[in-house]
PDB file of N, CA and C in Angstrom:
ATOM      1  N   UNK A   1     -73.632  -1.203   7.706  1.00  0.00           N
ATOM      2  CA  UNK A   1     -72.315  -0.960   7.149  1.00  0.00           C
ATOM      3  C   UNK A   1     -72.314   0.368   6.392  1.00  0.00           C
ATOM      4  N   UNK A   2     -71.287   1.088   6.378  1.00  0.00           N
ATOM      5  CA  UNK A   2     -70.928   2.427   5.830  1.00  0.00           C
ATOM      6  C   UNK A   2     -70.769   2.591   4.449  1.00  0.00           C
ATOM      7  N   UNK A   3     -71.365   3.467   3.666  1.00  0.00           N
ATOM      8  CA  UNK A   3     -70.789   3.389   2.064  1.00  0.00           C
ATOM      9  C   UNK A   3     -69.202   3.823   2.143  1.00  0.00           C
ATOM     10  N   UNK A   4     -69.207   4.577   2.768  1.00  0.00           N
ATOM     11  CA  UNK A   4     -68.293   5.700   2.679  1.00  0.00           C
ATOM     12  C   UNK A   4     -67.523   5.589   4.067  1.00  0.00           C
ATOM     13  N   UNK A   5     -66.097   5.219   3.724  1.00  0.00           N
ATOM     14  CA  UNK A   5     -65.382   5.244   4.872  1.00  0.00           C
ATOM     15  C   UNK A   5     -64.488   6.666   5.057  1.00  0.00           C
ATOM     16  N   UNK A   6     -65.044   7.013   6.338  1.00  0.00           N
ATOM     17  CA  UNK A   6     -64.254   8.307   6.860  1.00  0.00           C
ATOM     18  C   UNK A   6     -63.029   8.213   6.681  1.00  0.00           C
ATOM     19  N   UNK A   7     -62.431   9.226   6.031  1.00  0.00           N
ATOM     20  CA  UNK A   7     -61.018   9.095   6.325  1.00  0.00           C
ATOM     21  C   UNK A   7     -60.287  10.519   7.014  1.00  0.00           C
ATOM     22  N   UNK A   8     -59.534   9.092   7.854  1.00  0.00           N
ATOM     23  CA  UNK A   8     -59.211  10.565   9.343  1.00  0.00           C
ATOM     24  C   UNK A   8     -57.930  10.435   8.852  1.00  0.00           C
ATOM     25  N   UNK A   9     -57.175  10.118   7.963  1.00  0.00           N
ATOM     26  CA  UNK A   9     -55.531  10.512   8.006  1.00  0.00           C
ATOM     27  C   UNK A   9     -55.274  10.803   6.553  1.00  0.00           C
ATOM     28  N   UNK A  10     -54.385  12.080   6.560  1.00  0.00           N
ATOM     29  CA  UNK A  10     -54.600  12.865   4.851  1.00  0.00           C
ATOM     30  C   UNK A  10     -53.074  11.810   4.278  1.00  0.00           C
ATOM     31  N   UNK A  11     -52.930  12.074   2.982  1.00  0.00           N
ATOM     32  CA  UNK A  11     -51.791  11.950   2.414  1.00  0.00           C
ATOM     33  C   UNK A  11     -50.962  12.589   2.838  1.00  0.00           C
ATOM     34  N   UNK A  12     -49.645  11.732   2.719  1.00  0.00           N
ATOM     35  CA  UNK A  12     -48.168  12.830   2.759  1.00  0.00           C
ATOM     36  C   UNK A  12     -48.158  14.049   1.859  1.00  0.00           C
ATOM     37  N   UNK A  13     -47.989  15.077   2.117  1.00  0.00           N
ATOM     38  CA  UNK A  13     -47.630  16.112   1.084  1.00  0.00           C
ATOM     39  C   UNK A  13     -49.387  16.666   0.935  1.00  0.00           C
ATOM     40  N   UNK A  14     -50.335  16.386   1.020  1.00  0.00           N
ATOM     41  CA  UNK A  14     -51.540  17.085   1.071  1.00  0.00           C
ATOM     42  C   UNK A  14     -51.795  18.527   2.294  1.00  0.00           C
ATOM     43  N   UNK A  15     -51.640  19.787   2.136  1.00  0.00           N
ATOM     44  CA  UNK A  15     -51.199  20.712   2.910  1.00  0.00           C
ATOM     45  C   UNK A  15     -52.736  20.928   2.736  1.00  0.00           C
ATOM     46  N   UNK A  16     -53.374  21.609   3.930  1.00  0.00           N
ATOM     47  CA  UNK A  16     -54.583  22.432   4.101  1.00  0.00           C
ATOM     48  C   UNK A  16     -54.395  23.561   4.886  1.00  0.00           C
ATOM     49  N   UNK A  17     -55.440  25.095   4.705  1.00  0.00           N
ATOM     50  CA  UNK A  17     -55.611  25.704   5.819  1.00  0.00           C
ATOM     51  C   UNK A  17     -56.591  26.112   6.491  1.00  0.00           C
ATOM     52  N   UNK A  18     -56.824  25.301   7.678  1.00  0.00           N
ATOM     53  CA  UNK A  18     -57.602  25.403   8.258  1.00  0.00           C
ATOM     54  C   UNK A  18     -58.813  27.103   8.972  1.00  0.00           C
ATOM     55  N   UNK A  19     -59.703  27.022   8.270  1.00  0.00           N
ATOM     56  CA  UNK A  19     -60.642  28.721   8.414  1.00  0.00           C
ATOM     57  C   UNK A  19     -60.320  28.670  10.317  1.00  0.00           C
ATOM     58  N   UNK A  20     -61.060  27.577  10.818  1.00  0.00           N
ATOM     59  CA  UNK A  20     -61.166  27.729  12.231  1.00  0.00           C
ATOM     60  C   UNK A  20     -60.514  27.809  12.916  1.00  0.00           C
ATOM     61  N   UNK A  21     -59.107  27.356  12.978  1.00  0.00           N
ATOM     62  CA  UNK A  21     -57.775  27.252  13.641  1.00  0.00           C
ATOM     63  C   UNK A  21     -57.167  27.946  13.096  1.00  0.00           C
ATOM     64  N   UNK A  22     -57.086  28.615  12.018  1.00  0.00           N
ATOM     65  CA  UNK A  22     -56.490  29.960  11.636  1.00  0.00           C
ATOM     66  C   UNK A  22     -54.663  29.040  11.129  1.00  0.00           C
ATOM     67  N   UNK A  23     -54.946  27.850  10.939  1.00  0.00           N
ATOM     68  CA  UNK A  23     -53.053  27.580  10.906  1.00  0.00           C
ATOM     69  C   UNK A  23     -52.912  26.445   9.644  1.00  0.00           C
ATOM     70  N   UNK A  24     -51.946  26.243   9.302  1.00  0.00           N
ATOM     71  CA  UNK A  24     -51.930  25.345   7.951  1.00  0.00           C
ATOM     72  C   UNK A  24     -51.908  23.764   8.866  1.00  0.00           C
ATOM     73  N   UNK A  25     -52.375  22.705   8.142  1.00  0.00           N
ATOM     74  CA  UNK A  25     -52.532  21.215   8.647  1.00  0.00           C
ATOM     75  C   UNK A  25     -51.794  20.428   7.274  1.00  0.00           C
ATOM     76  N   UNK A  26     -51.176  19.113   7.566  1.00  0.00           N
ATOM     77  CA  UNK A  26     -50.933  18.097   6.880  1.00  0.00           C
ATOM     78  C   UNK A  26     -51.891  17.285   6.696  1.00  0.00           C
ATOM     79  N   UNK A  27     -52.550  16.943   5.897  1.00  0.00           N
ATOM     80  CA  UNK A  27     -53.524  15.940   5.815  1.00  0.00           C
ATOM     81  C   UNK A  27     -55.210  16.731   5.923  1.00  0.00           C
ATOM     82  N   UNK A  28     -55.976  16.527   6.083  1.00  0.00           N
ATOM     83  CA  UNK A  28     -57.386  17.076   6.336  1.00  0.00           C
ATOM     84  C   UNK A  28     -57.861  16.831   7.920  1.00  0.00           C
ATOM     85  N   UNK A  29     -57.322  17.085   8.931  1.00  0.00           N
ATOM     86  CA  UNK A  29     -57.848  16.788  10.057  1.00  0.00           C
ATOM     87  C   UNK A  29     -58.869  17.859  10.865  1.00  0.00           C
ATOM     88  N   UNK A  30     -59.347  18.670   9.811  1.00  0.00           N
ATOM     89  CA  UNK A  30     -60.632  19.587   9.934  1.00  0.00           C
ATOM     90  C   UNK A  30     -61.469  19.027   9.132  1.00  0.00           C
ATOM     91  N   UNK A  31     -62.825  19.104   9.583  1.00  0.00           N
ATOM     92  CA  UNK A  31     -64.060  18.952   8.583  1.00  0.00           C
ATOM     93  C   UNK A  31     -63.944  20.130   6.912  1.00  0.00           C
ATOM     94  N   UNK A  32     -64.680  19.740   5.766  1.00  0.00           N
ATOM     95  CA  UNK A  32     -63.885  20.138   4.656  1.00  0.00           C
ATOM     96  C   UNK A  32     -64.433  21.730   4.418  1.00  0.00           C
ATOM     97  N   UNK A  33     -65.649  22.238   5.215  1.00  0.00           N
ATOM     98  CA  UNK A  33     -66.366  23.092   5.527  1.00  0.00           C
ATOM     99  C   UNK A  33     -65.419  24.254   6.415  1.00  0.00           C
ATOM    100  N   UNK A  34     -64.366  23.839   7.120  1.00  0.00           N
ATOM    101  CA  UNK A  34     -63.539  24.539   7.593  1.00  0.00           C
ATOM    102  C   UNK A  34     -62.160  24.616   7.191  1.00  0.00           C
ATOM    103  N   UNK A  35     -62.077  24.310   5.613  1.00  0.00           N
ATOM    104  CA  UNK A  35     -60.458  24.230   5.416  1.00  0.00           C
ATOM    105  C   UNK A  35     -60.349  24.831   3.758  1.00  0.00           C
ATOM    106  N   UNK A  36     -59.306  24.989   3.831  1.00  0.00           N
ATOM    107  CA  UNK A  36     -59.089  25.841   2.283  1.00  0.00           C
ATOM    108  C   UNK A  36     -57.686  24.477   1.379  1.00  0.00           C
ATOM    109  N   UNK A  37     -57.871  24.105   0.426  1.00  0.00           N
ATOM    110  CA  UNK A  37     -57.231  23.200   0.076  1.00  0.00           C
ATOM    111  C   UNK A  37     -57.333  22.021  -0.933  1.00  0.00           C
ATOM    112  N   UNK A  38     -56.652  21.258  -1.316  1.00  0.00           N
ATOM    113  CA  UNK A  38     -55.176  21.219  -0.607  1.00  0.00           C
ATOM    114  C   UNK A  38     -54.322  21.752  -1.561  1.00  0.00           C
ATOM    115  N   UNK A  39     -52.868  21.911  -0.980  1.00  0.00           N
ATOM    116  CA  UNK A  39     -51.851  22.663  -1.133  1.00  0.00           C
ATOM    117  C   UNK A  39     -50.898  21.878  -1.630  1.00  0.00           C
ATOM    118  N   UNK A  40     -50.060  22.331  -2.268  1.00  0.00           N
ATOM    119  CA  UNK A  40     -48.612  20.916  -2.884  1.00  0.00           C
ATOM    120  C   UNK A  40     -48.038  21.795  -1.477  1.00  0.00           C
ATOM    121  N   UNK A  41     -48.048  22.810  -1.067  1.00  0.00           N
ATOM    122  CA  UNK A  41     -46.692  22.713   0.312  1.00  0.00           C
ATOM    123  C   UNK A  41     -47.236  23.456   1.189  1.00  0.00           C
ATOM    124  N   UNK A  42     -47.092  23.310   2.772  1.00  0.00           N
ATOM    125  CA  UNK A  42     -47.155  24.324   3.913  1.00  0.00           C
ATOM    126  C   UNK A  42     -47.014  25.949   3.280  1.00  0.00           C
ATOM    127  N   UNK A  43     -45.991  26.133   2.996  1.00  0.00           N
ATOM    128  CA  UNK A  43     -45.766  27.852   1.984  1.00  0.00           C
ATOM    129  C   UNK A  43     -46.961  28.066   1.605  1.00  0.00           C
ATOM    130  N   UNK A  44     -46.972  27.583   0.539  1.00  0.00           N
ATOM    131  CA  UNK A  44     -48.919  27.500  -0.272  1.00  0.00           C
ATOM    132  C   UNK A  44     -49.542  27.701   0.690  1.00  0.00           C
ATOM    133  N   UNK A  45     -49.994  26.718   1.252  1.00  0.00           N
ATOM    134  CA  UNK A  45     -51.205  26.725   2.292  1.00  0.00           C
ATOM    135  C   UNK A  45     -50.979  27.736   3.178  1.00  0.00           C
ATOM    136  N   UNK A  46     -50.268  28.143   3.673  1.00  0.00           N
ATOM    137  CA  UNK A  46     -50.068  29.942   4.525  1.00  0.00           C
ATOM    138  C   UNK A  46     -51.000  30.995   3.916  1.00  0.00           C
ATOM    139  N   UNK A  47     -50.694  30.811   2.291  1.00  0.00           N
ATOM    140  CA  UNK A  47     -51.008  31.904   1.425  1.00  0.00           C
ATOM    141  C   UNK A  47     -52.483  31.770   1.384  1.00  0.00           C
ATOM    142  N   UNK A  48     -52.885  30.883   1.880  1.00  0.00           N
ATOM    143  CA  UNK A  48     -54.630  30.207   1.174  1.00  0.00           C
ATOM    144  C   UNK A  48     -55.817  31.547   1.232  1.00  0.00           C
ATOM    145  N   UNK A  49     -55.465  32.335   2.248  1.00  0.00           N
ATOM    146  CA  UNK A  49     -56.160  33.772   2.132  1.00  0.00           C
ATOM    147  C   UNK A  49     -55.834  34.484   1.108  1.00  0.00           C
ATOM    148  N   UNK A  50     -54.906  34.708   1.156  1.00  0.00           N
ATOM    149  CA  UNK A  50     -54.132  35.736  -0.101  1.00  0.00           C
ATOM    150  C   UNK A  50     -54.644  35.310  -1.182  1.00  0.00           C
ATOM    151  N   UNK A  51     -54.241  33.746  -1.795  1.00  0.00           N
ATOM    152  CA  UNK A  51     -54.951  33.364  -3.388  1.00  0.00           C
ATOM    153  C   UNK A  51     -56.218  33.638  -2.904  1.00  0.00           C
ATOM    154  N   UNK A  52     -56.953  33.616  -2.241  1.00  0.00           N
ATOM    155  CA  UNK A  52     -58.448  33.185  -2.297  1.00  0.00           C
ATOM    156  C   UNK A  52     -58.901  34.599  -2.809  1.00  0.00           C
ATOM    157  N   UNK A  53     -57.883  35.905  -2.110  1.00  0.00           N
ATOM    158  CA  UNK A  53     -58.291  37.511  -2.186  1.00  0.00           C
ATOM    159  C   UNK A  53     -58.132  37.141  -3.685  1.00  0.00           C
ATOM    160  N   UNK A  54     -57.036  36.692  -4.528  1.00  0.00           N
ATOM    161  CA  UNK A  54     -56.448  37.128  -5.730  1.00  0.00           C
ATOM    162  C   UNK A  54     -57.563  36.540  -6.936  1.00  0.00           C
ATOM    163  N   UNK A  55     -58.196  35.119  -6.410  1.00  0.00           N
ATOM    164  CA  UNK A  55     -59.212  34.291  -7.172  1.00  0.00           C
ATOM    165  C   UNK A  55     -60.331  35.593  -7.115  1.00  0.00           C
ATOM    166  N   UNK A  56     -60.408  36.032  -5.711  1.00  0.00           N
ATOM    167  CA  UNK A  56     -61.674  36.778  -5.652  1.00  0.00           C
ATOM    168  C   UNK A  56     -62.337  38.332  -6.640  1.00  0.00           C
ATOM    169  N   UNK A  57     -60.645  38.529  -6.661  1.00  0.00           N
ATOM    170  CA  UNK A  57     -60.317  39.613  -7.095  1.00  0.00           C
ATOM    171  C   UNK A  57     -60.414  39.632  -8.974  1.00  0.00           C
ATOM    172  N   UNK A  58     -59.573  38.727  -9.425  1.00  0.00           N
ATOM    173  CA  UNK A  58     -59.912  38.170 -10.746  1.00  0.00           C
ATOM    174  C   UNK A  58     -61.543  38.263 -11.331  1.00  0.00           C
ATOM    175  N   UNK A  59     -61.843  37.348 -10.452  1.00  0.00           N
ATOM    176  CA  UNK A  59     -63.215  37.038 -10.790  1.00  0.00           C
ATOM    177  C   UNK A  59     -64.044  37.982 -10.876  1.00  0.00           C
ATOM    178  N   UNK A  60     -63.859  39.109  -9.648  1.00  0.00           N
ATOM    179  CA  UNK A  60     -64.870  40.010  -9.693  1.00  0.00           C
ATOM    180  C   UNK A  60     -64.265  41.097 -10.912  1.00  0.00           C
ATOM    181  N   UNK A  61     -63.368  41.384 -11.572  1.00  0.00           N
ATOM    182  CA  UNK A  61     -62.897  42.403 -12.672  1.00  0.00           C
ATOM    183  C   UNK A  61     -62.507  41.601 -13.669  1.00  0.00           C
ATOM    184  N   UNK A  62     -63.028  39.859 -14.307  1.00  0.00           N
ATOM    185  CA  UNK A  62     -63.302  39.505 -14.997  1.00  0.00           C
ATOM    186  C   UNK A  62     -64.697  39.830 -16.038  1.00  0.00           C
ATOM    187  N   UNK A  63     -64.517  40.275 -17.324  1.00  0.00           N
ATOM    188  CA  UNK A  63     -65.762  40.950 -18.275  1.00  0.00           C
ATOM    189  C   UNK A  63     -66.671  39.746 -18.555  1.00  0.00           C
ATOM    190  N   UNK A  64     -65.798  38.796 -18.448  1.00  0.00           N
ATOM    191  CA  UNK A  64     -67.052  37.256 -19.130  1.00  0.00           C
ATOM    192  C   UNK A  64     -67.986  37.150 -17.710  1.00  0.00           C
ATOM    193  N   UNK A  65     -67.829  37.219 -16.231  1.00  0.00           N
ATOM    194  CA  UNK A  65     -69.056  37.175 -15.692  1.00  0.00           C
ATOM    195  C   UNK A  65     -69.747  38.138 -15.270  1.00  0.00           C
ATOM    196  N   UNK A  66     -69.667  39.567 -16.223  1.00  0.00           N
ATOM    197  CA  UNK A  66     -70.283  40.154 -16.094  1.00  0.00           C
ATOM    198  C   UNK A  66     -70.780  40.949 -17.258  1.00  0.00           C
ATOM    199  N   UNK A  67     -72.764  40.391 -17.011  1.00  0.00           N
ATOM    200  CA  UNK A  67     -73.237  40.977 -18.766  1.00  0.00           C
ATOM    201  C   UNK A  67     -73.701  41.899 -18.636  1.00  0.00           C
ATOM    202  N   UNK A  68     -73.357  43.312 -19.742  1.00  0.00           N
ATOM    203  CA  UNK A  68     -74.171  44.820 -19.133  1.00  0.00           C
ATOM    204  C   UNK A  68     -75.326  44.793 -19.745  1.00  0.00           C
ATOM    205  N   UNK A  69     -75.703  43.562 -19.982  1.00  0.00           N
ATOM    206  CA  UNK A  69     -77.311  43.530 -21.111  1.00  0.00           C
ATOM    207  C   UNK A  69     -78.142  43.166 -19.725  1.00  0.00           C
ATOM    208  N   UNK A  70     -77.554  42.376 -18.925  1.00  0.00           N
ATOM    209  CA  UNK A  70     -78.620  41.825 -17.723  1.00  0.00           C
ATOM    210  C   UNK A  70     -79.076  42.911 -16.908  1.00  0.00           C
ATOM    211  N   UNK A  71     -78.899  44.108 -16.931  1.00  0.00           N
ATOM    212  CA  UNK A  71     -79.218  44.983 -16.077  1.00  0.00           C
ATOM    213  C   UNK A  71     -77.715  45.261 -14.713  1.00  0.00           C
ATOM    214  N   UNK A  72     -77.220  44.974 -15.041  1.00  0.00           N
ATOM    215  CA  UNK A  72     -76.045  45.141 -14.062  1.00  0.00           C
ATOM    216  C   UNK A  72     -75.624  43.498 -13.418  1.00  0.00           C
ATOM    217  N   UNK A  73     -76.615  42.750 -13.511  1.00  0.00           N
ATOM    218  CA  UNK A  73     -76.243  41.408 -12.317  1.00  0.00           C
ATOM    219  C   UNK A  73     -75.452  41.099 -12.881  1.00  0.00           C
ATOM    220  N   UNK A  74     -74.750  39.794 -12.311  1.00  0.00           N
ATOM    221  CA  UNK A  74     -73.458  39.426 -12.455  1.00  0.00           C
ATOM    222  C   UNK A  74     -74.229  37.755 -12.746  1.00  0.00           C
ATOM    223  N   UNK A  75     -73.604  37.290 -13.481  1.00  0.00           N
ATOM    224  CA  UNK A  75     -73.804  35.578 -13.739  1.00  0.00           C
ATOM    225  C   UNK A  75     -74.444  35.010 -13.000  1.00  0.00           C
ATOM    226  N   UNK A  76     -73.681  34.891 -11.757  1.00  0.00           N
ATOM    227  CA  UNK A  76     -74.384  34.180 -10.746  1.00  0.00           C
ATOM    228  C   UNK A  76     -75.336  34.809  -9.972  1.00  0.00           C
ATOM    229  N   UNK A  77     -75.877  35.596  -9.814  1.00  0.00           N
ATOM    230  CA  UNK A  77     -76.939  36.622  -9.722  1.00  0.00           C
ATOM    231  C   UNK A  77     -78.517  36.453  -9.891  1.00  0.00           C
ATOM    232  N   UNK A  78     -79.618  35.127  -9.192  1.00  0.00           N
ATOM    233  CA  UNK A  78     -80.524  35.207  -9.752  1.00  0.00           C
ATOM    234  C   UNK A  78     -81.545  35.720  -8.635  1.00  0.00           C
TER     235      UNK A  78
END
C-alpha cells in the first residue's frame, strides 16, 4: 500500500506553467520538476517567466545576500 497518494487532478483555480510544454495548465498535470507555480489565475501563470526574471533580478541586486567581507561570494556560494 502507498503512503502517498498521487494526485492526478489539481484544484479549481490552481493555475501552473508548465517549463516543458511551454503553456499555462489548470491543476498540476506536469510532474512538479517541470512546472512553475501555482498561480491564483491563467494571467499570472503566463507571466511565470517574467516574475521568475523579476525574483531573479531582486535577488541578485539585493545587499543582504551579498557580503563584501566573504571575498566577493554571494550567500549561497560554498
Amino acid at each position: 500500500m502507498a503512503l502517498f497518494k498521487k494526485r492526478t487532478v489539481g484544484k479549481p483555480g490552481e493555475w501552473y506553467y508548465c517549463l516543458e510544454h511551454k503553456k499555462v495548465e489548470e491543476g498540476p498535470d506536469c510532474p512538479g520538476k517541470d512546472r512553475f507555480g501555482p498561480y491564483a489565475s491563467p494571467q499570472e501563470a503566463q507571466r511565470a517567466m517574467e516574475i521568475a526574471q523579476e525574483r531573479n533580478l531582486e535577488w541578485e541586486t539585493d545587499p543582504r545576500w551579498h557580503d563584501a567581507k566573504g571575498g566577493g561570494q554571494s550567500a549561497g556560494d560554498d
